[in-house]
C-alpha atoms as a PDB file:
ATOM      1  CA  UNK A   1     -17.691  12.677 -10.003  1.00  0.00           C
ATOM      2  CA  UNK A   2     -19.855  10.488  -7.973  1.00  0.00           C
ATOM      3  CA  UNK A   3     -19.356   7.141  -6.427  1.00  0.00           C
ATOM      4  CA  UNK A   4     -21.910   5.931  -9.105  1.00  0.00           C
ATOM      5  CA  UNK A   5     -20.026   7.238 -11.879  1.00  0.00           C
ATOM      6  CA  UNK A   6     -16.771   5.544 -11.099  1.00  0.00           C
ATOM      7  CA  UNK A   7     -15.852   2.058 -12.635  1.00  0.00           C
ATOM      8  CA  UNK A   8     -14.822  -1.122 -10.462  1.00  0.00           C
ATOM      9  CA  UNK A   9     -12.160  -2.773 -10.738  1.00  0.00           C
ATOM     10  CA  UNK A  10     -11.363  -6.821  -9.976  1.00  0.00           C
ATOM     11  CA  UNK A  11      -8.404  -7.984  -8.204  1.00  0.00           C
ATOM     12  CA  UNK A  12      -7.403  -9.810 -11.811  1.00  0.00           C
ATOM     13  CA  UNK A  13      -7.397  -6.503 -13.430  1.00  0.00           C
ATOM     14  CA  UNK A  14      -5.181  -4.629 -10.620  1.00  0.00           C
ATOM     15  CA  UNK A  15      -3.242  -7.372 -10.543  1.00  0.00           C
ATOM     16  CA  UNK A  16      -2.953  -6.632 -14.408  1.00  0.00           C
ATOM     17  CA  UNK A  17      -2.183  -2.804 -13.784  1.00  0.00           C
ATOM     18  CA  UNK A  18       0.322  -3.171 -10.991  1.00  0.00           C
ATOM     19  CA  UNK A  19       1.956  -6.121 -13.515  1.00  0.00           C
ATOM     20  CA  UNK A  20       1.747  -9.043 -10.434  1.00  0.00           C
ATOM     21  CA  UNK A  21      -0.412 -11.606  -9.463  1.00  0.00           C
ATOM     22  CA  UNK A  22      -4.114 -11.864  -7.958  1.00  0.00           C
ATOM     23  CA  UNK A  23      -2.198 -13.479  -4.737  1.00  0.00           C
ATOM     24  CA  UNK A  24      -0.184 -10.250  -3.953  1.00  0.00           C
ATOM     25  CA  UNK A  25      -3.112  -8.178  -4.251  1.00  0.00           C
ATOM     26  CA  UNK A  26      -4.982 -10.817  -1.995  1.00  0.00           C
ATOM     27  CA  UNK A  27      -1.931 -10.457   0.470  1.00  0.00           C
ATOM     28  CA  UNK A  28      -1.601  -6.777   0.078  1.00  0.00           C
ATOM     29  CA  UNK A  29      -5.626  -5.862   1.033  1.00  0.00           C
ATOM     30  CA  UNK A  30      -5.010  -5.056   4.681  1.00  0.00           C
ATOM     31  CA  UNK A  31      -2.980  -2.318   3.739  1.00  0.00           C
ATOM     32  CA  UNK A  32      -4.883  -0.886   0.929  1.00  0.00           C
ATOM     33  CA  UNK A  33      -8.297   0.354   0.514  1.00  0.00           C
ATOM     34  CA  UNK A  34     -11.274  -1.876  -0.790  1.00  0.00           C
ATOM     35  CA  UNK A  35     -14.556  -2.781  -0.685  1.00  0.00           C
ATOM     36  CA  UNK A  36     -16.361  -5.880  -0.470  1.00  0.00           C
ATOM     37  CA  UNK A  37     -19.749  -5.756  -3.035  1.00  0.00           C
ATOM     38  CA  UNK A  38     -21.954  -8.617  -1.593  1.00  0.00           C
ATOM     39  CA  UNK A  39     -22.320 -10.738   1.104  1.00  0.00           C
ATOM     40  CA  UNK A  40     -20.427 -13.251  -0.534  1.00  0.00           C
ATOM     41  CA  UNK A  41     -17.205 -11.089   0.258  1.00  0.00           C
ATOM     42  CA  UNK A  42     -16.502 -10.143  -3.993  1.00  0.00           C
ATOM     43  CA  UNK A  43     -13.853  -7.436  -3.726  1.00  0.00           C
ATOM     44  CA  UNK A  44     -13.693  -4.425  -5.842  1.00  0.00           C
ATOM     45  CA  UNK A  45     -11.668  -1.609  -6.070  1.00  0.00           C
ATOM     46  CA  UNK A  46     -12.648   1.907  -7.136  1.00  0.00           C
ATOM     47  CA  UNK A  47     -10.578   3.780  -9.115  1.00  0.00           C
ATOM     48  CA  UNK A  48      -9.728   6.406  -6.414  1.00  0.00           C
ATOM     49  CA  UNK A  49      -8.503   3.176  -4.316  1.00  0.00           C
ATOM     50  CA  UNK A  50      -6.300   2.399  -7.471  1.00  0.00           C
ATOM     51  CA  UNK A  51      -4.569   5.955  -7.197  1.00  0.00           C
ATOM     52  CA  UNK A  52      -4.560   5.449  -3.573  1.00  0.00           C
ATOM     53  CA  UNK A  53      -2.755   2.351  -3.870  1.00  0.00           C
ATOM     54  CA  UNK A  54      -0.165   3.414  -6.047  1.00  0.00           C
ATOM     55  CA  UNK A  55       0.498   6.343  -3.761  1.00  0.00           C
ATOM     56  CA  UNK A  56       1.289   3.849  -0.946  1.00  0.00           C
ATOM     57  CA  UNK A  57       3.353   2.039  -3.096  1.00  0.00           C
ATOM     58  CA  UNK A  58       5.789   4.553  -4.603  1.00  0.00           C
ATOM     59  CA  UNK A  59       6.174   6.177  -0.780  1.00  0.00           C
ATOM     60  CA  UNK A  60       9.567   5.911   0.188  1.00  0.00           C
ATOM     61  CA  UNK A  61      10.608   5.004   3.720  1.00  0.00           C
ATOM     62  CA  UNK A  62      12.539   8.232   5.835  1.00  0.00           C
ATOM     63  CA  UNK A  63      16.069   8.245   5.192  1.00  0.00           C
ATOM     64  CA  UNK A  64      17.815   6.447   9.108  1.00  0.00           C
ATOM     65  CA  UNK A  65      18.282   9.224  11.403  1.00  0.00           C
ATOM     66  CA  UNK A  66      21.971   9.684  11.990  1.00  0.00           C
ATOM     67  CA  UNK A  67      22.859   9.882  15.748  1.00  0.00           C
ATOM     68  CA  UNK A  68      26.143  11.754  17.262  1.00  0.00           C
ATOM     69  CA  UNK A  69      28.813   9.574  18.702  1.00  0.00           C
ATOM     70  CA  UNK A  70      27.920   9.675  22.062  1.00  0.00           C
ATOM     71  CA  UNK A  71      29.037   7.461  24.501  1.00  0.00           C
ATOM     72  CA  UNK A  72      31.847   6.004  21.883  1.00  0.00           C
ATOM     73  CA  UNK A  73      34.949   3.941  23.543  1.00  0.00           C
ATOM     74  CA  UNK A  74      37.147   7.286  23.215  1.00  0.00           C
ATOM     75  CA  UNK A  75      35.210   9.549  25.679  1.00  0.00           C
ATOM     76  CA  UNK A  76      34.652   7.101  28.479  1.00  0.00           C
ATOM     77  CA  UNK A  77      36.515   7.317  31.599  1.00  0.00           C
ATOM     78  CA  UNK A  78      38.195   4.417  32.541  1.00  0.00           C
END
């Protein structure tokens, strides 16, 4: 598939896919990908961007790395 063969999509319609509003996606676009069609700054999204997008959002955050008691009231030397 080519670049020309893909379909672009509005920030109303992602805002329709991802069920929120046009001002989350507007808040959300220096995190995702996107381009910008015309001089005027119109935004579009290909649909690889769309499956990008929903990749960063169901990415879950590492699980807190547990550390060993060190240091704890019990072992210092008084």
């Amino acid at each position: 598939m080519s670049v020309f063969d893909e379909r672009f999509i509005t920030v109303q319609e992602l805002a329709g896919m991802l069920q929120t509003t046009p001002t989350v996606i507007y808040n959300r676009l220096y995190e995702w990908p996107h381009m910008r069609t015309t001089a005027n700054g119109i935004i579009r999204f290909r649909e690889t961007h769309v499956e990008q997008i929903l990749e960063l959002m169901t990415k879950r955050p590492a699980p807190p790395v547990t550390r060993p008691n060190v240091g704890t009231r019990a072992r210092r030397n008084r």
